[in-house]
PDB file of N, CA and C in Angstrom:
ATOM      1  N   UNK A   1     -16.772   2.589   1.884  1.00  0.00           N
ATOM      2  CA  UNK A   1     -15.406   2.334   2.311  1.00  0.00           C
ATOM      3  C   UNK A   1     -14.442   3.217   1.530  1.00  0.00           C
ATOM      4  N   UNK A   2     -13.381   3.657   2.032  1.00  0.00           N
ATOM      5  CA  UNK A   2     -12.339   4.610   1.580  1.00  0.00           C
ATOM      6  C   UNK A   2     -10.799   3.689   1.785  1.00  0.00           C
ATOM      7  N   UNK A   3     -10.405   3.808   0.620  1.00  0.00           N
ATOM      8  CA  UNK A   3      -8.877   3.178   0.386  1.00  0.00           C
ATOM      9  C   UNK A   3      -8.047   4.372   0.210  1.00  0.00           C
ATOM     10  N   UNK A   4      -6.651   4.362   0.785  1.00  0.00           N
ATOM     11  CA  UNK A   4      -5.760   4.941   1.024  1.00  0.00           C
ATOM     12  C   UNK A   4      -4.423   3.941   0.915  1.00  0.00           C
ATOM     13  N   UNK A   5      -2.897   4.839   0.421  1.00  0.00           N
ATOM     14  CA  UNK A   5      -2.439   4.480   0.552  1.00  0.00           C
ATOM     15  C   UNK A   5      -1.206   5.180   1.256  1.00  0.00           C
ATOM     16  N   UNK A   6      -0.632   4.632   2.185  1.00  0.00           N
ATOM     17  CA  UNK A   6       0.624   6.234   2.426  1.00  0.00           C
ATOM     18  C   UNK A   6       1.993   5.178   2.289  1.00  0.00           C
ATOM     19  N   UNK A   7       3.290   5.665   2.592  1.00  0.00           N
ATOM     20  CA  UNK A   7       4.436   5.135   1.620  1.00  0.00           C
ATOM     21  C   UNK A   7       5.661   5.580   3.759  1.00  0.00           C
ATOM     22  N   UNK A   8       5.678   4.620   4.203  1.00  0.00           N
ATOM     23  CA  UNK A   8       6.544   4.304   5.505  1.00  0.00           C
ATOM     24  C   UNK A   8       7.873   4.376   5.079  1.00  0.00           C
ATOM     25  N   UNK A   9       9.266   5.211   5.640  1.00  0.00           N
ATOM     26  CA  UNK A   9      10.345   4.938   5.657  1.00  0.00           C
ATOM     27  C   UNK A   9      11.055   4.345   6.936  1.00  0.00           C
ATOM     28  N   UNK A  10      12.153   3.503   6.811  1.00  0.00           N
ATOM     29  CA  UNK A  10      12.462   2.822   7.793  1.00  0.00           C
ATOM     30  C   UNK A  10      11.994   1.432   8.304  1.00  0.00           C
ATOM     31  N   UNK A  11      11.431   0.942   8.036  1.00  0.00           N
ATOM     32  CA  UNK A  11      10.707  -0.456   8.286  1.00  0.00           C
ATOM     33  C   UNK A  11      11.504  -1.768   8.037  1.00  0.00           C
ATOM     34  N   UNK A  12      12.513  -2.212   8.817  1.00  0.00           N
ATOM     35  CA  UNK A  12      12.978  -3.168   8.026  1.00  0.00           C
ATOM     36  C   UNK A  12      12.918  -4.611   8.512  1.00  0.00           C
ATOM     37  N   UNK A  13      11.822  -4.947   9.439  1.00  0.00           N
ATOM     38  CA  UNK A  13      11.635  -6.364  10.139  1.00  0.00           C
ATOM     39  C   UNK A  13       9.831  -6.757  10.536  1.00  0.00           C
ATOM     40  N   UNK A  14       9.416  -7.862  10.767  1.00  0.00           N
ATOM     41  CA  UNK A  14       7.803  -8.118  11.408  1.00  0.00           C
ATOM     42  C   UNK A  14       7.583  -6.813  12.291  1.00  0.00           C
ATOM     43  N   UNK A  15       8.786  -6.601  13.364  1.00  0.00           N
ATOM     44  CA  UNK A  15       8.381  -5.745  14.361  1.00  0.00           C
ATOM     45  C   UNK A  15       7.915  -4.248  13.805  1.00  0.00           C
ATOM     46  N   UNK A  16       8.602  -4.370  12.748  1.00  0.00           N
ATOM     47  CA  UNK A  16       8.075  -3.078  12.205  1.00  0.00           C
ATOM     48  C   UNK A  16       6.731  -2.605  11.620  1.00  0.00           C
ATOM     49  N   UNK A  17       6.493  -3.597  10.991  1.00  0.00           N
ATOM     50  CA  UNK A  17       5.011  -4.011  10.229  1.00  0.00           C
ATOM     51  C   UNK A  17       4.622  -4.223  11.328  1.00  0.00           C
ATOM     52  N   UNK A  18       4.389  -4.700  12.374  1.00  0.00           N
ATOM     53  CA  UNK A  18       3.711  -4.527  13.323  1.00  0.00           C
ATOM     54  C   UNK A  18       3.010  -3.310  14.083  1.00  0.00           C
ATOM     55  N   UNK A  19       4.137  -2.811  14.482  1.00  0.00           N
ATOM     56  CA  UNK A  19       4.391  -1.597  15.111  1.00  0.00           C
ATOM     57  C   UNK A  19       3.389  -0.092  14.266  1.00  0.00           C
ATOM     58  N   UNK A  20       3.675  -0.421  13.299  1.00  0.00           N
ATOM     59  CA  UNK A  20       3.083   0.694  12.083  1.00  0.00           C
ATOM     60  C   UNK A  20       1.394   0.347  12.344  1.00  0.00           C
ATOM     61  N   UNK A  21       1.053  -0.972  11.977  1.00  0.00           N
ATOM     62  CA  UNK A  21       0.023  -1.641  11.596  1.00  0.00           C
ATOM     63  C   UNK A  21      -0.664  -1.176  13.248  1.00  0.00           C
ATOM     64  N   UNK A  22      -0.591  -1.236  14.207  1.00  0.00           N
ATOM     65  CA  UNK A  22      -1.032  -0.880  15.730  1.00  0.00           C
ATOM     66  C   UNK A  22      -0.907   0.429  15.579  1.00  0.00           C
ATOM     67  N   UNK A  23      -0.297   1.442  15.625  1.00  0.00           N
ATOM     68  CA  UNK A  23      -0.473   2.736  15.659  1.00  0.00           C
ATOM     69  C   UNK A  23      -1.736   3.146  14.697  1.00  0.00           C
ATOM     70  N   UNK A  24      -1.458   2.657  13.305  1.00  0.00           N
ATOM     71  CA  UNK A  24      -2.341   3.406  12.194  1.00  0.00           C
ATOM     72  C   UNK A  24      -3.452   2.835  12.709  1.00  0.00           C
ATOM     73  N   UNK A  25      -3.889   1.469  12.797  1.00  0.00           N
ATOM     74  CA  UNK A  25      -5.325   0.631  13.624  1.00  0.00           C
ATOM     75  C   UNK A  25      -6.018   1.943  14.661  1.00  0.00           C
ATOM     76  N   UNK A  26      -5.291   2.806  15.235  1.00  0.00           N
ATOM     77  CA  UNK A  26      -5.869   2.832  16.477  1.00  0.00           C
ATOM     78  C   UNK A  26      -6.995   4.435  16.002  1.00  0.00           C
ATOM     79  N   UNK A  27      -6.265   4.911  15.208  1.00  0.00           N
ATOM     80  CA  UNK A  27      -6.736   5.940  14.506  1.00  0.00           C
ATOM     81  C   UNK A  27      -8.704   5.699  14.248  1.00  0.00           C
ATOM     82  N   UNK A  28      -9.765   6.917  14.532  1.00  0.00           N
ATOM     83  CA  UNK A  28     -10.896   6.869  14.287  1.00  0.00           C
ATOM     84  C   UNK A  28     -11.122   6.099  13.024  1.00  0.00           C
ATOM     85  N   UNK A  29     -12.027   5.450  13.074  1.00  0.00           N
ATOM     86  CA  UNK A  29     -12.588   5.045  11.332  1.00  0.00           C
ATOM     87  C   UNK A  29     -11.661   4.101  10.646  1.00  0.00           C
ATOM     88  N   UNK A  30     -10.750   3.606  11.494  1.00  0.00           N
ATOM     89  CA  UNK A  30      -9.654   2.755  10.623  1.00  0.00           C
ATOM     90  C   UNK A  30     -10.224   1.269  10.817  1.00  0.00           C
ATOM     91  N   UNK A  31     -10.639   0.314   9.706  1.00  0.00           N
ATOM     92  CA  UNK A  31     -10.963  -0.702   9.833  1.00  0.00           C
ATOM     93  C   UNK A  31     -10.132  -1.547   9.606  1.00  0.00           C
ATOM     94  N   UNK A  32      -9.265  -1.752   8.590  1.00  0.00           N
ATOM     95  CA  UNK A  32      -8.032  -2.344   8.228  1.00  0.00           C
ATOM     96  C   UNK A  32      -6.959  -2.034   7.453  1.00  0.00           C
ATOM     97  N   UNK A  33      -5.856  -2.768   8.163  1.00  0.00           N
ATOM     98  CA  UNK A  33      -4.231  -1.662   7.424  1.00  0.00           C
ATOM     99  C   UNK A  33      -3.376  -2.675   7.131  1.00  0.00           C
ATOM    100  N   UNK A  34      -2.791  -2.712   5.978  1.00  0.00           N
ATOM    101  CA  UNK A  34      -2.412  -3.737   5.457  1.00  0.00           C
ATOM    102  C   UNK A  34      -0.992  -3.428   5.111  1.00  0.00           C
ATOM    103  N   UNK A  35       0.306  -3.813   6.009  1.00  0.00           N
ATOM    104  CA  UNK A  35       1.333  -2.965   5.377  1.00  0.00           C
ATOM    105  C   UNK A  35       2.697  -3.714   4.812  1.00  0.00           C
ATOM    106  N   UNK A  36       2.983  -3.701   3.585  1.00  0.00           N
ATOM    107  CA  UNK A  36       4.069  -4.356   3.032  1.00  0.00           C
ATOM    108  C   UNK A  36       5.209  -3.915   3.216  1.00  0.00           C
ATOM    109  N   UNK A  37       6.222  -4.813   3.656  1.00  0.00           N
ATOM    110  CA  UNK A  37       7.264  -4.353   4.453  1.00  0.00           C
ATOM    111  C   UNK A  37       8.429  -4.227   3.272  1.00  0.00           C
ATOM    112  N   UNK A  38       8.030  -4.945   2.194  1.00  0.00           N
ATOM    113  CA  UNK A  38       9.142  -4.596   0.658  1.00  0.00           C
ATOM    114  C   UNK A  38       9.153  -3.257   0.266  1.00  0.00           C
ATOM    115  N   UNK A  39       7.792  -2.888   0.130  1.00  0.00           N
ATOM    116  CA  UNK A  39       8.065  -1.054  -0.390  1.00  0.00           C
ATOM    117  C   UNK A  39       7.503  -0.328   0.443  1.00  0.00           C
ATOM    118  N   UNK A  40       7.269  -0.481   1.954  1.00  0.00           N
ATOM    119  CA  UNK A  40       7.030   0.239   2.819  1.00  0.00           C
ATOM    120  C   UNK A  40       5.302   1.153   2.467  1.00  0.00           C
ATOM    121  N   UNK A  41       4.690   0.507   1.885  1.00  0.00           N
ATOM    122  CA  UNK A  41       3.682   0.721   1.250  1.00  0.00           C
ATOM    123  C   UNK A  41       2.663   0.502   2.250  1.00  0.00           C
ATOM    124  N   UNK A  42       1.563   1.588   3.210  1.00  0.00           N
ATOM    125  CA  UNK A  42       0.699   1.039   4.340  1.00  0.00           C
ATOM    126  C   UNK A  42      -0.640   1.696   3.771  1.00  0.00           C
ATOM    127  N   UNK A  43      -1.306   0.098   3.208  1.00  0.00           N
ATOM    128  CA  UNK A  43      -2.474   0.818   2.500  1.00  0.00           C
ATOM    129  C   UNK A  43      -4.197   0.486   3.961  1.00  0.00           C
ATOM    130  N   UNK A  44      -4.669   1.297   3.952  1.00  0.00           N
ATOM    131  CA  UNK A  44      -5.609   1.760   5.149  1.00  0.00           C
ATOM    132  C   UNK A  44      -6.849   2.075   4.422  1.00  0.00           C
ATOM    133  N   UNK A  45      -7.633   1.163   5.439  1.00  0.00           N
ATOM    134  CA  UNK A  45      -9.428   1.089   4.461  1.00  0.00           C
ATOM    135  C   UNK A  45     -10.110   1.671   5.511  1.00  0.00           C
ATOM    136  N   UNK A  46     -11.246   2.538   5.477  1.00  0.00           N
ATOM    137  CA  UNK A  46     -11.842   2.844   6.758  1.00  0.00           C
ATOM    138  C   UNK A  46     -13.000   3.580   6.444  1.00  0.00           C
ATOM    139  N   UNK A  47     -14.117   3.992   7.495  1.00  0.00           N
ATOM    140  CA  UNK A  47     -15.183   4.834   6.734  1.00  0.00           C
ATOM    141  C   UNK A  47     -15.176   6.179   6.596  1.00  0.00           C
ATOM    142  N   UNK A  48     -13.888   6.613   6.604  1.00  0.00           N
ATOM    143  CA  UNK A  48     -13.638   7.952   6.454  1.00  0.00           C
ATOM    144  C   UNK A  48     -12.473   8.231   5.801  1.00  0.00           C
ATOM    145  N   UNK A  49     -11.643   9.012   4.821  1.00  0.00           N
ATOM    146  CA  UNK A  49     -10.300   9.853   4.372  1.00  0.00           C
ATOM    147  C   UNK A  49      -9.566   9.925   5.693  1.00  0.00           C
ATOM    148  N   UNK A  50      -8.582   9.676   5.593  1.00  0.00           N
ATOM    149  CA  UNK A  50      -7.736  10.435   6.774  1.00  0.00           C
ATOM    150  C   UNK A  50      -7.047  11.296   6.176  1.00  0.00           C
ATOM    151  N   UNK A  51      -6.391  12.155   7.329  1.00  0.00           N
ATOM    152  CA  UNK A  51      -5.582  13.178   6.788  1.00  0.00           C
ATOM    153  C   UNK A  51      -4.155  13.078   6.771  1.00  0.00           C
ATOM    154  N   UNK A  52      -3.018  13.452   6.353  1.00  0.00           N
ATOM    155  CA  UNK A  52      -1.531  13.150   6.117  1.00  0.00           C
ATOM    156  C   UNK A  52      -1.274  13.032   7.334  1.00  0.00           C
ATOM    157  N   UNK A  53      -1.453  14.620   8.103  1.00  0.00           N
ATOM    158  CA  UNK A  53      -0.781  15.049   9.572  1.00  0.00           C
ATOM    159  C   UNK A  53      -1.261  13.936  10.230  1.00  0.00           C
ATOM    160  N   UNK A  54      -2.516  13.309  10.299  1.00  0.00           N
ATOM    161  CA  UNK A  54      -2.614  12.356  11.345  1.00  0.00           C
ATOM    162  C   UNK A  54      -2.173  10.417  11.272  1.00  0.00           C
ATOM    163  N   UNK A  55      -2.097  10.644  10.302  1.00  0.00           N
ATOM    164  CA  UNK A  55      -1.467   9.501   9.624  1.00  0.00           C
ATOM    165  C   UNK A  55       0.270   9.475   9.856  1.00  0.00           C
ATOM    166  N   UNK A  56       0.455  10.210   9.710  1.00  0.00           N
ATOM    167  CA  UNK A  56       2.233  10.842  10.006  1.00  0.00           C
ATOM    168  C   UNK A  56       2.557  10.895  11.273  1.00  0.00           C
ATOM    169  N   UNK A  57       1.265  11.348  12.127  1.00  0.00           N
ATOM    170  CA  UNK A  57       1.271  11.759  13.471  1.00  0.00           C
ATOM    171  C   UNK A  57       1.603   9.969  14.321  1.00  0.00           C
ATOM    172  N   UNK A  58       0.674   8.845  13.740  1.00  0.00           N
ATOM    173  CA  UNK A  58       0.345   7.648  14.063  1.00  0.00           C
ATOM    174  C   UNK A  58       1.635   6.778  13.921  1.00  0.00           C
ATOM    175  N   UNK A  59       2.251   7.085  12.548  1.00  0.00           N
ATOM    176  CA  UNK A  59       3.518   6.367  12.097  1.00  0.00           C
ATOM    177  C   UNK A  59       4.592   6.551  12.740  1.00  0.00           C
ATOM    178  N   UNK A  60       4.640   8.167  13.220  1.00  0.00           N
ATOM    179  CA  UNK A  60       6.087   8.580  13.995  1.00  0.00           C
ATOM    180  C   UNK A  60       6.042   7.899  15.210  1.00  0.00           C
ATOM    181  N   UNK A  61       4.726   8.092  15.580  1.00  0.00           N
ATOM    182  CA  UNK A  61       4.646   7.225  17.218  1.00  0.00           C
ATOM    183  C   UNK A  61       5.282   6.205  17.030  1.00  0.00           C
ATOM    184  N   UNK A  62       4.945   5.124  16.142  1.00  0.00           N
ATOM    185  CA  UNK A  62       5.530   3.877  15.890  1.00  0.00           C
ATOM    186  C   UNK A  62       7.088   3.757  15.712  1.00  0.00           C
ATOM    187  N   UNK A  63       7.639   5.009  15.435  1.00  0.00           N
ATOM    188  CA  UNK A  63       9.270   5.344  15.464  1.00  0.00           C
ATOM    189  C   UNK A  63       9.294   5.377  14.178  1.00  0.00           C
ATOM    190  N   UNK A  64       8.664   5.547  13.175  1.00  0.00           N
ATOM    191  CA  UNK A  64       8.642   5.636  11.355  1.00  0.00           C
ATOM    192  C   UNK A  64       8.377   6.977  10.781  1.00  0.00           C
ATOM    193  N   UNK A  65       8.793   7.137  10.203  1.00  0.00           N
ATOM    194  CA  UNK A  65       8.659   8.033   9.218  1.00  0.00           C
ATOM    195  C   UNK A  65       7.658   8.047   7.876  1.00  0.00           C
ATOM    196  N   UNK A  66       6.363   8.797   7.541  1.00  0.00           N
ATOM    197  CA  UNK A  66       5.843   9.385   6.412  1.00  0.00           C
ATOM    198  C   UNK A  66       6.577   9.643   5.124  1.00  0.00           C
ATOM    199  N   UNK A  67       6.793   9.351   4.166  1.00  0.00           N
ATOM    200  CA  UNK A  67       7.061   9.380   3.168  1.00  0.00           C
ATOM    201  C   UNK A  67       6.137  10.344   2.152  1.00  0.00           C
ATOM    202  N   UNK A  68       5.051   9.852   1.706  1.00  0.00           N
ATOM    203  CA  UNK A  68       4.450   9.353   0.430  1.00  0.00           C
ATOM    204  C   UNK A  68       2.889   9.321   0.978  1.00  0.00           C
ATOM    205  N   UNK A  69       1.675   9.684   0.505  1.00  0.00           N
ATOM    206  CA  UNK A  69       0.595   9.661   0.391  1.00  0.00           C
ATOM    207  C   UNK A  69       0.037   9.567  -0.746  1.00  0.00           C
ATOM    208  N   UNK A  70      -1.398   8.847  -1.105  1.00  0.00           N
ATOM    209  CA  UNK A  70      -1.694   8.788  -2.610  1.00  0.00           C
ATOM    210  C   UNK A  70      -2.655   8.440  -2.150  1.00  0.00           C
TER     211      UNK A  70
END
């Protein structure tokens, strides 16, 4: 298993954590995404690394913005 964490701007309600949490889900290899809506913090477990661009790619869909990767 691979832990990740990337850092969401804009998020400020359930719908949002929602919204994030369904886009990043849909991504290959993503098993679970866990995202705190206090520091915009969307940490993602899966059997593979993802990459920024596609992670960024997943979030914007959701209408959010990439921040932060670690």
């Amino acid at each position: 298993m691979n832990a990740q964490t990337f850092y969401v701007a804009g998020m400020s309600c359930d719908h949002c954590v929602r919204a994030v949490t369904e886009e990043v889900s849909k991504l290959p290899g993503v098993e679970r995404v866990d995202v705190d809506l206090a520091t915009g913090a969307v940490a993602v477990t899966g059997d593979r690394l993802l990459g920024d661009a596609e992670v960024a790619s997943a979030v914007e869909e959701a209408g959010y913005d990439l921040v932060e990767a670690r």
